[in-house]
PDB file of N, CA and C in Angstrom:
ATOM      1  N   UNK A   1      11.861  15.350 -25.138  1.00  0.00           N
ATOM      2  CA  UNK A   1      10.549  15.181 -24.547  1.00  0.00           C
ATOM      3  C   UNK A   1      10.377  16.197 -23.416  1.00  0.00           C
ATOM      4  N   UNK A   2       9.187  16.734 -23.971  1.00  0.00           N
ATOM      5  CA  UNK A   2       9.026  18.250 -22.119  1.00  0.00           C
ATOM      6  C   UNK A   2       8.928  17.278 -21.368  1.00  0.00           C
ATOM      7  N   UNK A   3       8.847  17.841 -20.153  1.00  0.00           N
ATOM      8  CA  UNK A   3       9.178  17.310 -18.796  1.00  0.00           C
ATOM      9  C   UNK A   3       7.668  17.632 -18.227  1.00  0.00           C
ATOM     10  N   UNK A   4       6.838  17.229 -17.389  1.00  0.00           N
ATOM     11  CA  UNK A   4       5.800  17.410 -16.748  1.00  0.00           C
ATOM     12  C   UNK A   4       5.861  17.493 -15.260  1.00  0.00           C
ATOM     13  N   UNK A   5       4.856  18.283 -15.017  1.00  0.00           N
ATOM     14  CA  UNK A   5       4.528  18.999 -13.626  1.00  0.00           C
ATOM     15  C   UNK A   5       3.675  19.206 -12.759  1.00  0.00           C
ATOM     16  N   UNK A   6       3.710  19.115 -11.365  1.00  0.00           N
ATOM     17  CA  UNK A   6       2.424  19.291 -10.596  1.00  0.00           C
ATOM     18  C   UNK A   6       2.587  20.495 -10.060  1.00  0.00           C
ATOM     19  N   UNK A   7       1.307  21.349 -10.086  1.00  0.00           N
ATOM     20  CA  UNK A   7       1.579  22.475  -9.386  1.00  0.00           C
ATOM     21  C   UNK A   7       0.293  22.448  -8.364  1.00  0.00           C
ATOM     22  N   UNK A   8       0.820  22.769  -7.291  1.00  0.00           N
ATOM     23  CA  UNK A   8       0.027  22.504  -6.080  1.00  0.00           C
ATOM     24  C   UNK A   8      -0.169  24.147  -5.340  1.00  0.00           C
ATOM     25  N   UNK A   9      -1.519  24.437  -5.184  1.00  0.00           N
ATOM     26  CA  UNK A   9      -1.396  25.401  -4.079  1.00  0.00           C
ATOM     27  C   UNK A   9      -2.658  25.176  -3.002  1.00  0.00           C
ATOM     28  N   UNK A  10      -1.808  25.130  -1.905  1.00  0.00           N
ATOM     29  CA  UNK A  10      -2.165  24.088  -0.138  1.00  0.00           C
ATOM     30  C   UNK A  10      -2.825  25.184   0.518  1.00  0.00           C
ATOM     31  N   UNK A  11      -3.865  25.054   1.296  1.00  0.00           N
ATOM     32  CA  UNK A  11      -4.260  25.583   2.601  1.00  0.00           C
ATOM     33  C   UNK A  11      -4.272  24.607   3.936  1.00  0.00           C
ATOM     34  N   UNK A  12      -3.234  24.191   4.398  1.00  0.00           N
ATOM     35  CA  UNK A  12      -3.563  23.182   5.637  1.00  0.00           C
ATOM     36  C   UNK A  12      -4.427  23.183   6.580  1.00  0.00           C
ATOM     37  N   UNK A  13      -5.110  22.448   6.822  1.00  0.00           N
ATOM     38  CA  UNK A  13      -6.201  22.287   8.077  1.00  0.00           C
ATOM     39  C   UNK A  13      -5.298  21.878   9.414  1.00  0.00           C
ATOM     40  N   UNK A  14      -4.497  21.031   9.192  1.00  0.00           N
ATOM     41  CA  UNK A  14      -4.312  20.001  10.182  1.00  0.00           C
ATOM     42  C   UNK A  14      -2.688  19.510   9.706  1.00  0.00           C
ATOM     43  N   UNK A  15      -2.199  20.627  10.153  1.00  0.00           N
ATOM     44  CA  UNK A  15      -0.255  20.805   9.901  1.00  0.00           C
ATOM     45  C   UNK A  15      -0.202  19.053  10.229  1.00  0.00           C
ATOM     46  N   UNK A  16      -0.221  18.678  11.338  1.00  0.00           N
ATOM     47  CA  UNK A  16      -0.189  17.104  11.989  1.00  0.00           C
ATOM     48  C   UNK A  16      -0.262  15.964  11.056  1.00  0.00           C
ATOM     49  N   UNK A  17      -1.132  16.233  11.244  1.00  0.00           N
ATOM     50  CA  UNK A  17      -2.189  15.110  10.369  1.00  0.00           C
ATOM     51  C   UNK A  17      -1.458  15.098   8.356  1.00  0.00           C
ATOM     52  N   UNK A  18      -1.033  16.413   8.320  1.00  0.00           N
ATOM     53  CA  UNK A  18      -0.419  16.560   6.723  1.00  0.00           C
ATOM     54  C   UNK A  18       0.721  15.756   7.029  1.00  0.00           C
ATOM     55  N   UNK A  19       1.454  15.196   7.827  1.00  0.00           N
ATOM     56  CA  UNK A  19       2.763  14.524   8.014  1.00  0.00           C
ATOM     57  C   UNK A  19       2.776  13.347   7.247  1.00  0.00           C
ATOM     58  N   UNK A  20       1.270  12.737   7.510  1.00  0.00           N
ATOM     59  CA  UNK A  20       1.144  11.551   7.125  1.00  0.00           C
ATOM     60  C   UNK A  20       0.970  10.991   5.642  1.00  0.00           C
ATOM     61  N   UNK A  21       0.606  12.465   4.906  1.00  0.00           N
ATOM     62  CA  UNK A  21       0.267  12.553   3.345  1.00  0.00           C
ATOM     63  C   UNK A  21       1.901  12.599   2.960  1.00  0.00           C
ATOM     64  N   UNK A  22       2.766  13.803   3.201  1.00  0.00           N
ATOM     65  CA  UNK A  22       4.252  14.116   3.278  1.00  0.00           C
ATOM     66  C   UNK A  22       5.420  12.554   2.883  1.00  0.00           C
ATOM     67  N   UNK A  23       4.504  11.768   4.033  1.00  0.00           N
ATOM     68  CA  UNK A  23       5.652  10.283   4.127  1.00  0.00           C
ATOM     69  C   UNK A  23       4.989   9.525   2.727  1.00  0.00           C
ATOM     70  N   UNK A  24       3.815   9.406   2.245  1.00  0.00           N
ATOM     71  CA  UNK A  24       3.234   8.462   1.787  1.00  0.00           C
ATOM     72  C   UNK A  24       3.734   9.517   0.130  1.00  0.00           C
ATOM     73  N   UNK A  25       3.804  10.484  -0.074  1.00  0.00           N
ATOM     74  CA  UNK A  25       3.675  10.951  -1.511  1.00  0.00           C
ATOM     75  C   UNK A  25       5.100  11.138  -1.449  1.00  0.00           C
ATOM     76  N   UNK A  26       5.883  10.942  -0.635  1.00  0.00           N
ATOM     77  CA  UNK A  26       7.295  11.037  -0.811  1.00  0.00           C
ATOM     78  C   UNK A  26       7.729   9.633  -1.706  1.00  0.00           C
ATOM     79  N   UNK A  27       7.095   8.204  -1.515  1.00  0.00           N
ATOM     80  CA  UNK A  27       6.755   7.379  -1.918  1.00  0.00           C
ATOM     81  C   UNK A  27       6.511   7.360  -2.892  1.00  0.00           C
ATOM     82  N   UNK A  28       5.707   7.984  -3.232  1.00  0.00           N
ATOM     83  CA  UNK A  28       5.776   7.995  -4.977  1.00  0.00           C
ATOM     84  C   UNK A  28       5.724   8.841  -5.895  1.00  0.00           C
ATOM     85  N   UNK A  29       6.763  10.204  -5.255  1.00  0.00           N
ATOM     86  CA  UNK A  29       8.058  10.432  -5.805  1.00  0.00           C
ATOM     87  C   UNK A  29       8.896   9.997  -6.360  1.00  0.00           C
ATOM     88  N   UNK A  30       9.518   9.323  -5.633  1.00  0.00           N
ATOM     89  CA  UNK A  30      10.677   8.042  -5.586  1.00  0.00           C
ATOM     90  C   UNK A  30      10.128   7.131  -6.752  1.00  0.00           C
ATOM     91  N   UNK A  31       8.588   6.469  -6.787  1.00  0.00           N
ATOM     92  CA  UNK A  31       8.745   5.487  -8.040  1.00  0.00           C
ATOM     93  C   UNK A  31       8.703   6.224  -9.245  1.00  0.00           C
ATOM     94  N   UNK A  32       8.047   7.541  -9.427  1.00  0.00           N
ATOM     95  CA  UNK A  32       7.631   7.928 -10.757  1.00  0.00           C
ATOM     96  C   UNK A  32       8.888   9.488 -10.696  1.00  0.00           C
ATOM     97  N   UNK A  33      10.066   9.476 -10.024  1.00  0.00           N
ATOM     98  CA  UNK A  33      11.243   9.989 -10.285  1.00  0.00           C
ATOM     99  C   UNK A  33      10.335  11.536 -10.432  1.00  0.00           C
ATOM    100  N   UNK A  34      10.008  12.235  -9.381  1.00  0.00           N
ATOM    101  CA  UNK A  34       9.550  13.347  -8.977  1.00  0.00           C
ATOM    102  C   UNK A  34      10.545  13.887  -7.889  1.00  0.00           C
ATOM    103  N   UNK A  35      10.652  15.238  -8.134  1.00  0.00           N
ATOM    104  CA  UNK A  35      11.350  16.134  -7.344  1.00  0.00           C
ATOM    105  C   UNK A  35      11.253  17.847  -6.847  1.00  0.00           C
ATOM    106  N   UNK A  36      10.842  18.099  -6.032  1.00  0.00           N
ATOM    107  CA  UNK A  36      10.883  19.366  -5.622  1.00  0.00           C
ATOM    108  C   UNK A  36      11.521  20.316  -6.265  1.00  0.00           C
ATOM    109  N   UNK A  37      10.532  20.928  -6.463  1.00  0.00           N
ATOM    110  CA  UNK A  37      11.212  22.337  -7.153  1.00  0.00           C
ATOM    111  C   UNK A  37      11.055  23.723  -6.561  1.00  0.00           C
ATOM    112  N   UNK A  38       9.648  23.584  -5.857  1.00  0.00           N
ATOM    113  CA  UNK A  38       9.201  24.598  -4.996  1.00  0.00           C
ATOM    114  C   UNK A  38       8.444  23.718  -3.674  1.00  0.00           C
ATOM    115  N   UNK A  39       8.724  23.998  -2.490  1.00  0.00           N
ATOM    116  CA  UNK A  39       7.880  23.365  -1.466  1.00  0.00           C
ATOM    117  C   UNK A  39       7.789  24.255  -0.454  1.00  0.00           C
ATOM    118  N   UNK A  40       6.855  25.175  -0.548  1.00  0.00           N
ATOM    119  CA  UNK A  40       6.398  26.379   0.584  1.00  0.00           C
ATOM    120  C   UNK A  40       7.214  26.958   0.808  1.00  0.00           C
ATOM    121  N   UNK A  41       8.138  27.625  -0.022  1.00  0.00           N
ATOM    122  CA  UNK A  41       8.967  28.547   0.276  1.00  0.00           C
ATOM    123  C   UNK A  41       8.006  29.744   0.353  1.00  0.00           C
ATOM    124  N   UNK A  42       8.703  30.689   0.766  1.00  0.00           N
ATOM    125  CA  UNK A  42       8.385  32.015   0.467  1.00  0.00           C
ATOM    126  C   UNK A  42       8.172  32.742  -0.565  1.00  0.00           C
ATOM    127  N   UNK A  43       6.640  33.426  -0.823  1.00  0.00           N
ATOM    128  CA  UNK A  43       6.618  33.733  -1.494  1.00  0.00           C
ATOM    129  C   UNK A  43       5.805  35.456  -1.638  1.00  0.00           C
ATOM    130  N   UNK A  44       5.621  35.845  -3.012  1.00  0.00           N
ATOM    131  CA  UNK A  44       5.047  37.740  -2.873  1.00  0.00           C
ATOM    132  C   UNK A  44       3.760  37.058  -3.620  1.00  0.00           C
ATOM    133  N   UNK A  45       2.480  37.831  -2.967  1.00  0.00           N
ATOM    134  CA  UNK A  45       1.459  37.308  -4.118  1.00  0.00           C
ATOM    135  C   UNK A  45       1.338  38.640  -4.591  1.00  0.00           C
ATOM    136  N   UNK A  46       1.443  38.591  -6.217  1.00  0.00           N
ATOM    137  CA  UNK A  46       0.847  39.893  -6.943  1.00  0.00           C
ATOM    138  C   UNK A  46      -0.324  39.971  -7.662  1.00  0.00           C
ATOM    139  N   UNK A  47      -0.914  38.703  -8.237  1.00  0.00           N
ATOM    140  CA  UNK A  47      -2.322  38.657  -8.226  1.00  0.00           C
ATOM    141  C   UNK A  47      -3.341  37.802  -8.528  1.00  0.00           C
ATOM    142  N   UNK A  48      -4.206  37.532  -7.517  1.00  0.00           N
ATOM    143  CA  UNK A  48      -5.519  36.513  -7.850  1.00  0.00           C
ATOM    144  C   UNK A  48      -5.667  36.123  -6.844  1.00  0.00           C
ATOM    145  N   UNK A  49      -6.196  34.962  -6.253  1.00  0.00           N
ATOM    146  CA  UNK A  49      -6.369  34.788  -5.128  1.00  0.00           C
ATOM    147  C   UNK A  49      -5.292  33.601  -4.871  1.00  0.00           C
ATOM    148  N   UNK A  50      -4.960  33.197  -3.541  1.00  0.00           N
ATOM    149  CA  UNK A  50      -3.521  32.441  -3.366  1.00  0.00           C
ATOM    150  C   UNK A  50      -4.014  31.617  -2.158  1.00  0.00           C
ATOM    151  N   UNK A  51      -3.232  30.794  -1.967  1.00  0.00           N
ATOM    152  CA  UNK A  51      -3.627  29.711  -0.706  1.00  0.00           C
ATOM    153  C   UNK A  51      -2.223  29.965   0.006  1.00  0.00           C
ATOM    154  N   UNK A  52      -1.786  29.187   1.093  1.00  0.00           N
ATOM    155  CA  UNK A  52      -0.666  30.398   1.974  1.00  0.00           C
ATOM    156  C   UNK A  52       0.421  28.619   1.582  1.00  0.00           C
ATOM    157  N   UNK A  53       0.712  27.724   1.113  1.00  0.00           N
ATOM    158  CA  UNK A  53       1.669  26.992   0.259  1.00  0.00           C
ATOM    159  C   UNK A  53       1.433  26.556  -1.169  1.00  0.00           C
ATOM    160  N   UNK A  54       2.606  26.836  -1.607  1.00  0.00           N
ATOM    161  CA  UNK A  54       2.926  26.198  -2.973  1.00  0.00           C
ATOM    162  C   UNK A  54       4.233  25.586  -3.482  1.00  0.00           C
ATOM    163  N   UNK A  55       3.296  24.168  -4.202  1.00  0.00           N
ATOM    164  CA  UNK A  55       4.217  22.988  -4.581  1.00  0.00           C
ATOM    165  C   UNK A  55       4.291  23.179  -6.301  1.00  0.00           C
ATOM    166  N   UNK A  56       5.968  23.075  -6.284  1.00  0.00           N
ATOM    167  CA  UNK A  56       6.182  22.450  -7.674  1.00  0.00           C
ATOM    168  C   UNK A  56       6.828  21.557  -7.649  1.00  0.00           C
ATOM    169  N   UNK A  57       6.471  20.181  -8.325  1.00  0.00           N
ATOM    170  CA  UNK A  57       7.135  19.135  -8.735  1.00  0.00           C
ATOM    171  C   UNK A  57       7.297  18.738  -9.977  1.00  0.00           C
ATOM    172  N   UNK A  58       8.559  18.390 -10.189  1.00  0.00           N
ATOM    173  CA  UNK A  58       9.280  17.960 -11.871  1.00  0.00           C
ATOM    174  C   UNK A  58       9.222  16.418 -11.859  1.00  0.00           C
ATOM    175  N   UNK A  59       9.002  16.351 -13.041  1.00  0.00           N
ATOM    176  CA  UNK A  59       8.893  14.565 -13.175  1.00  0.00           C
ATOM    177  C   UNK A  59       9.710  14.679 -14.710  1.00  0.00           C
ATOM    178  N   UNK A  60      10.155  13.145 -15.160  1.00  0.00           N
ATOM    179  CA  UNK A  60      10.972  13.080 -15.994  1.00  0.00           C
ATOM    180  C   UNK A  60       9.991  13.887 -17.641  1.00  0.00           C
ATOM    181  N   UNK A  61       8.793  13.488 -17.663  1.00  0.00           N
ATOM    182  CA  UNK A  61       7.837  13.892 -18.604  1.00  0.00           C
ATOM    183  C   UNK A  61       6.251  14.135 -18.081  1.00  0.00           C
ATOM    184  N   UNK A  62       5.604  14.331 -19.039  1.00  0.00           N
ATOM    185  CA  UNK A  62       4.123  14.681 -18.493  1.00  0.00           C
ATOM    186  C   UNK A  62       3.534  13.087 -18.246  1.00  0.00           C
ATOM    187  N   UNK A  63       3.439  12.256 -19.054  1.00  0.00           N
ATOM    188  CA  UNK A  63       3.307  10.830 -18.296  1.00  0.00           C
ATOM    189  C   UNK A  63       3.276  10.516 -17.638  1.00  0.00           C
ATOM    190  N   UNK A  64       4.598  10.873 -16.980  1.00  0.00           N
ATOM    191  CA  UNK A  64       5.128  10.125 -16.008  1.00  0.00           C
ATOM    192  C   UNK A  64       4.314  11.002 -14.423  1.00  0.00           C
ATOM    193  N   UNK A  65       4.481  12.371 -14.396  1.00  0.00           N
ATOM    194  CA  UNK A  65       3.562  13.131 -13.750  1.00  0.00           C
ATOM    195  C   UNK A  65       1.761  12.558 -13.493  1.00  0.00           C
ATOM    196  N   UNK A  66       1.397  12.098 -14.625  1.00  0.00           N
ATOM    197  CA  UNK A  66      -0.176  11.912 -15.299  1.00  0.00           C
ATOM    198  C   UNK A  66      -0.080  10.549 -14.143  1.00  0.00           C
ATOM    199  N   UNK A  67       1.234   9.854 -14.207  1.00  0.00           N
ATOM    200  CA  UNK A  67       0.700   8.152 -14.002  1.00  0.00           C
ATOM    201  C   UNK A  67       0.849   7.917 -12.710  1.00  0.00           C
ATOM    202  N   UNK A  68       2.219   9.266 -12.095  1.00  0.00           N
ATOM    203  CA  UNK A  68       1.839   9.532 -10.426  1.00  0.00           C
ATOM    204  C   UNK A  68       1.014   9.637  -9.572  1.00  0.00           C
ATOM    205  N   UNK A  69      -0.123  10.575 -10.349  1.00  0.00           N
ATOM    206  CA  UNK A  69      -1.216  10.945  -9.905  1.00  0.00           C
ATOM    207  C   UNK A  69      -2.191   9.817  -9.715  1.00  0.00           C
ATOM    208  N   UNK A  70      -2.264   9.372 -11.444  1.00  0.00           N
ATOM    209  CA  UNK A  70      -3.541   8.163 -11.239  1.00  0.00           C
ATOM    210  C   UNK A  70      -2.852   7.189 -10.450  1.00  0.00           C
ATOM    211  N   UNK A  71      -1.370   6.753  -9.864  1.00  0.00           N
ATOM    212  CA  UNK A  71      -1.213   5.240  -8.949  1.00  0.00           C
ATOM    213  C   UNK A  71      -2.056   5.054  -8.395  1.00  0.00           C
ATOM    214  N   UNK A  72      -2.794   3.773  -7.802  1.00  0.00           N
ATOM    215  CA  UNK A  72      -3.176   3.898  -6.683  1.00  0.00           C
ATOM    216  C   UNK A  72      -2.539   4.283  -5.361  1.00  0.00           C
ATOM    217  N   UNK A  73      -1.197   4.444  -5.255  1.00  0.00           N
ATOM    218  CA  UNK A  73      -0.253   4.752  -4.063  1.00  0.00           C
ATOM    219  C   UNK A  73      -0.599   6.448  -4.689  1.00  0.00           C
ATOM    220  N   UNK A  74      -0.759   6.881  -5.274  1.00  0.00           N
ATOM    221  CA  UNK A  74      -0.531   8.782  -5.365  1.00  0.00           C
ATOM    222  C   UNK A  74      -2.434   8.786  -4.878  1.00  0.00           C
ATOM    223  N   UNK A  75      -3.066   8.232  -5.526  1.00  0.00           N
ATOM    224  CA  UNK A  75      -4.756   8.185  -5.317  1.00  0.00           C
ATOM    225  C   UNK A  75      -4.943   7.826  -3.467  1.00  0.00           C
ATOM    226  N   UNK A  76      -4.571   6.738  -2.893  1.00  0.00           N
ATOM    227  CA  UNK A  76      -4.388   6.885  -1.515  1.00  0.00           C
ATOM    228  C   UNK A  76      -3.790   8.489  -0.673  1.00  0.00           C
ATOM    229  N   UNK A  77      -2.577   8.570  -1.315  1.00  0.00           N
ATOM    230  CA  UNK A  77      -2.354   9.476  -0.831  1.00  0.00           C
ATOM    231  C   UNK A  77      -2.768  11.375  -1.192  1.00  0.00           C
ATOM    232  N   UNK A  78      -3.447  11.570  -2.509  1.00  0.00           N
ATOM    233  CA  UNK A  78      -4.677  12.224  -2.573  1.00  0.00           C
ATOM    234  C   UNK A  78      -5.624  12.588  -1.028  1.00  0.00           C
ATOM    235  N   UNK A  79      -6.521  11.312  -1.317  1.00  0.00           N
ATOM    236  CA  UNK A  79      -7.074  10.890  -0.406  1.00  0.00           C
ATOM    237  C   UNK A  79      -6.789  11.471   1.088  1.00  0.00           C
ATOM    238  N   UNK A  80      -5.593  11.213   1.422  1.00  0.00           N
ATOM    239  CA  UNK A  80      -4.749  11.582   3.070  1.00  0.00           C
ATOM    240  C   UNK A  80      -4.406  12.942   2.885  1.00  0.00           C
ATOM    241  N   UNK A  81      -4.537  13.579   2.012  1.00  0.00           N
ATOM    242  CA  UNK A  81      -4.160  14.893   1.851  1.00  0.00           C
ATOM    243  C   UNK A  81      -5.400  15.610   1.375  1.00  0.00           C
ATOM    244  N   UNK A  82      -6.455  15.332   1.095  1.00  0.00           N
ATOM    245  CA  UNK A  82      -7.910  15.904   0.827  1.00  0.00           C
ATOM    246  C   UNK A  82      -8.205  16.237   2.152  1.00  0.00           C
ATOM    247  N   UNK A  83      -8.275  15.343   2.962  1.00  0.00           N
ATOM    248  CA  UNK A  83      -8.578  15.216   4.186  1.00  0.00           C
ATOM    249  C   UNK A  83      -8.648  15.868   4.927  1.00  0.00           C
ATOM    250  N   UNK A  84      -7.463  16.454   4.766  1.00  0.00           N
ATOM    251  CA  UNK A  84      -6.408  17.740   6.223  1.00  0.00           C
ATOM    252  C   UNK A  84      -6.070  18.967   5.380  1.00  0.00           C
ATOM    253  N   UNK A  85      -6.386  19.014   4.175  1.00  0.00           N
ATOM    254  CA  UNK A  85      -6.073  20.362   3.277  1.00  0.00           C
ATOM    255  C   UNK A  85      -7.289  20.634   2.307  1.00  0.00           C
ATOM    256  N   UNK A  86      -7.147  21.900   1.423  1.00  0.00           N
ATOM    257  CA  UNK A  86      -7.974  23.022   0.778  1.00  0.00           C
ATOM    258  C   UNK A  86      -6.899  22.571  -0.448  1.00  0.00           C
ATOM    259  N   UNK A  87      -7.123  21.949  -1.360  1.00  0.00           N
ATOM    260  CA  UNK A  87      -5.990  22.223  -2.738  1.00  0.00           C
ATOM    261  C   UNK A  87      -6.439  22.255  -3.744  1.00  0.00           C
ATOM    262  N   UNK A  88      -5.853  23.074  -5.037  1.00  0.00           N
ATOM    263  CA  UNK A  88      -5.558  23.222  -6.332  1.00  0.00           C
ATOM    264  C   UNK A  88      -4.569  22.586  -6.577  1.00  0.00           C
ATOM    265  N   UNK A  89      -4.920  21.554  -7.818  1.00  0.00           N
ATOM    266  CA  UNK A  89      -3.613  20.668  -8.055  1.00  0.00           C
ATOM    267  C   UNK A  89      -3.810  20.672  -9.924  1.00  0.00           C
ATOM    268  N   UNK A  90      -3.115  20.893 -10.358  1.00  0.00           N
ATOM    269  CA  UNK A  90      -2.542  20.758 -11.868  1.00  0.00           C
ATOM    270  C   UNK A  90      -1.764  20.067 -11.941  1.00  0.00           C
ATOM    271  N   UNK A  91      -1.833  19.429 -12.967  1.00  0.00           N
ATOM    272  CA  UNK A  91      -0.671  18.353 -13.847  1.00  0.00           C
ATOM    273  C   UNK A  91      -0.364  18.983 -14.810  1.00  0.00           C
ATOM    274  N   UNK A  92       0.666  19.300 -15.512  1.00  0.00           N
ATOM    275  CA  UNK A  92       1.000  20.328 -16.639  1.00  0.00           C
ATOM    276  C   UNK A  92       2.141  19.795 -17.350  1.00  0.00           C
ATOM    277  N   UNK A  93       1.962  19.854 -18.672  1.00  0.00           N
ATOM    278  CA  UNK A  93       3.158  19.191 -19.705  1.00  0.00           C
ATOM    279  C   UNK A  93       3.882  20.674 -19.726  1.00  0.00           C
ATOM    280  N   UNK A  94       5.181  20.611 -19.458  1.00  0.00           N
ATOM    281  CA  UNK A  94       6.355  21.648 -19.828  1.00  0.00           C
ATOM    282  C   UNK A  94       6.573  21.790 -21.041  1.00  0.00           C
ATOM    283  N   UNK A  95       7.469  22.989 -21.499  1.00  0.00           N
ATOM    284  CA  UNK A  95       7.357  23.567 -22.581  1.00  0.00           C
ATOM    285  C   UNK A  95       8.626  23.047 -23.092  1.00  0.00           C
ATOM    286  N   UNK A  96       8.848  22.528 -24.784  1.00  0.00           N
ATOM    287  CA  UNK A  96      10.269  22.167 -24.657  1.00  0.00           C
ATOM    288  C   UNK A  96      10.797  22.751 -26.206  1.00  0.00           C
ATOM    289  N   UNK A  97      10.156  24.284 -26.299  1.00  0.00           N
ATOM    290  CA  UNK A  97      10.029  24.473 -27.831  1.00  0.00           C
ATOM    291  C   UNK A  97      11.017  25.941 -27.319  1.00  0.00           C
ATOM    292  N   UNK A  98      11.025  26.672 -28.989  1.00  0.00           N
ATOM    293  CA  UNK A  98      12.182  27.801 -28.630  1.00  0.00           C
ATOM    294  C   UNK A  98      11.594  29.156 -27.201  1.00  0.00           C
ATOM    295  N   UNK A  99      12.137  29.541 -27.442  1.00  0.00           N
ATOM    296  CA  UNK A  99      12.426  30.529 -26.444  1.00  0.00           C
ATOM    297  C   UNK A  99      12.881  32.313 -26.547  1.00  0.00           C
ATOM    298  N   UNK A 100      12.213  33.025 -26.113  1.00  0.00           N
ATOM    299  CA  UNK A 100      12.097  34.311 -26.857  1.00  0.00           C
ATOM    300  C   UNK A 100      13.799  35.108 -27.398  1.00  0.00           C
ATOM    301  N   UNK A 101      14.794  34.561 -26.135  1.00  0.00           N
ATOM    302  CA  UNK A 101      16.310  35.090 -26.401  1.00  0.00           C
ATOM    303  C   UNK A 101      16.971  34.142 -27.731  1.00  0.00           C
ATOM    304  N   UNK A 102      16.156  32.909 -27.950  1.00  0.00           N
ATOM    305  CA  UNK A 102      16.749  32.635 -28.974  1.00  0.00           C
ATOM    306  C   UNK A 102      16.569  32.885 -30.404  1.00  0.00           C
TER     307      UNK A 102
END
């Protein structure tokens, strides 16, 4: 089964105030088994337009990603993070088919 994904790219308003989205979506992480893959690291933009963070998160499947989002605990915390940020957010089913070296 592919694995599913959020891809997030952030403009913060209100670094502060994002703390409070941070604690609450860490939350449900934890229920729907989500994990960091990218969280504002550093990055090169080569082209299109870019927001100055970007999130990737892995979840066990695209479901499970899909059902994070709709919780009402991920929808609250939406919400707390609309608020204080500028975002592009995708949900994306991963790829789990061959591969060009093979």
């Amino acid at each position: 089964m592919a694995k599913g994904y959020w891809v997030a790219h952030i403009d913060l308003r209100d670094p502060e105030a994002h703390k409070s989205y941070q604690a609450a979506i860490a939350e449900v992480f934890r229920r729907h088994r989500g994990r960091y893959l990218v969280r504002a690291g550093a990055f090169e933009s080569k082209e299109g337009v870019n927001r100055s963070r970007n999130i990737v998160v892995e979840f066990p499947s695209y479901q499970a990603a899909l059902d994070a989002y709709r919780s009402p605990e991920g929808q609250a915390a939406a919400a707390m993070r609309q608020a204080n940020a500028e975002t592009n957010l995708l949900v994306l089913e991963g790829y789990d088919g061959p591969q060009p070296s093979e």
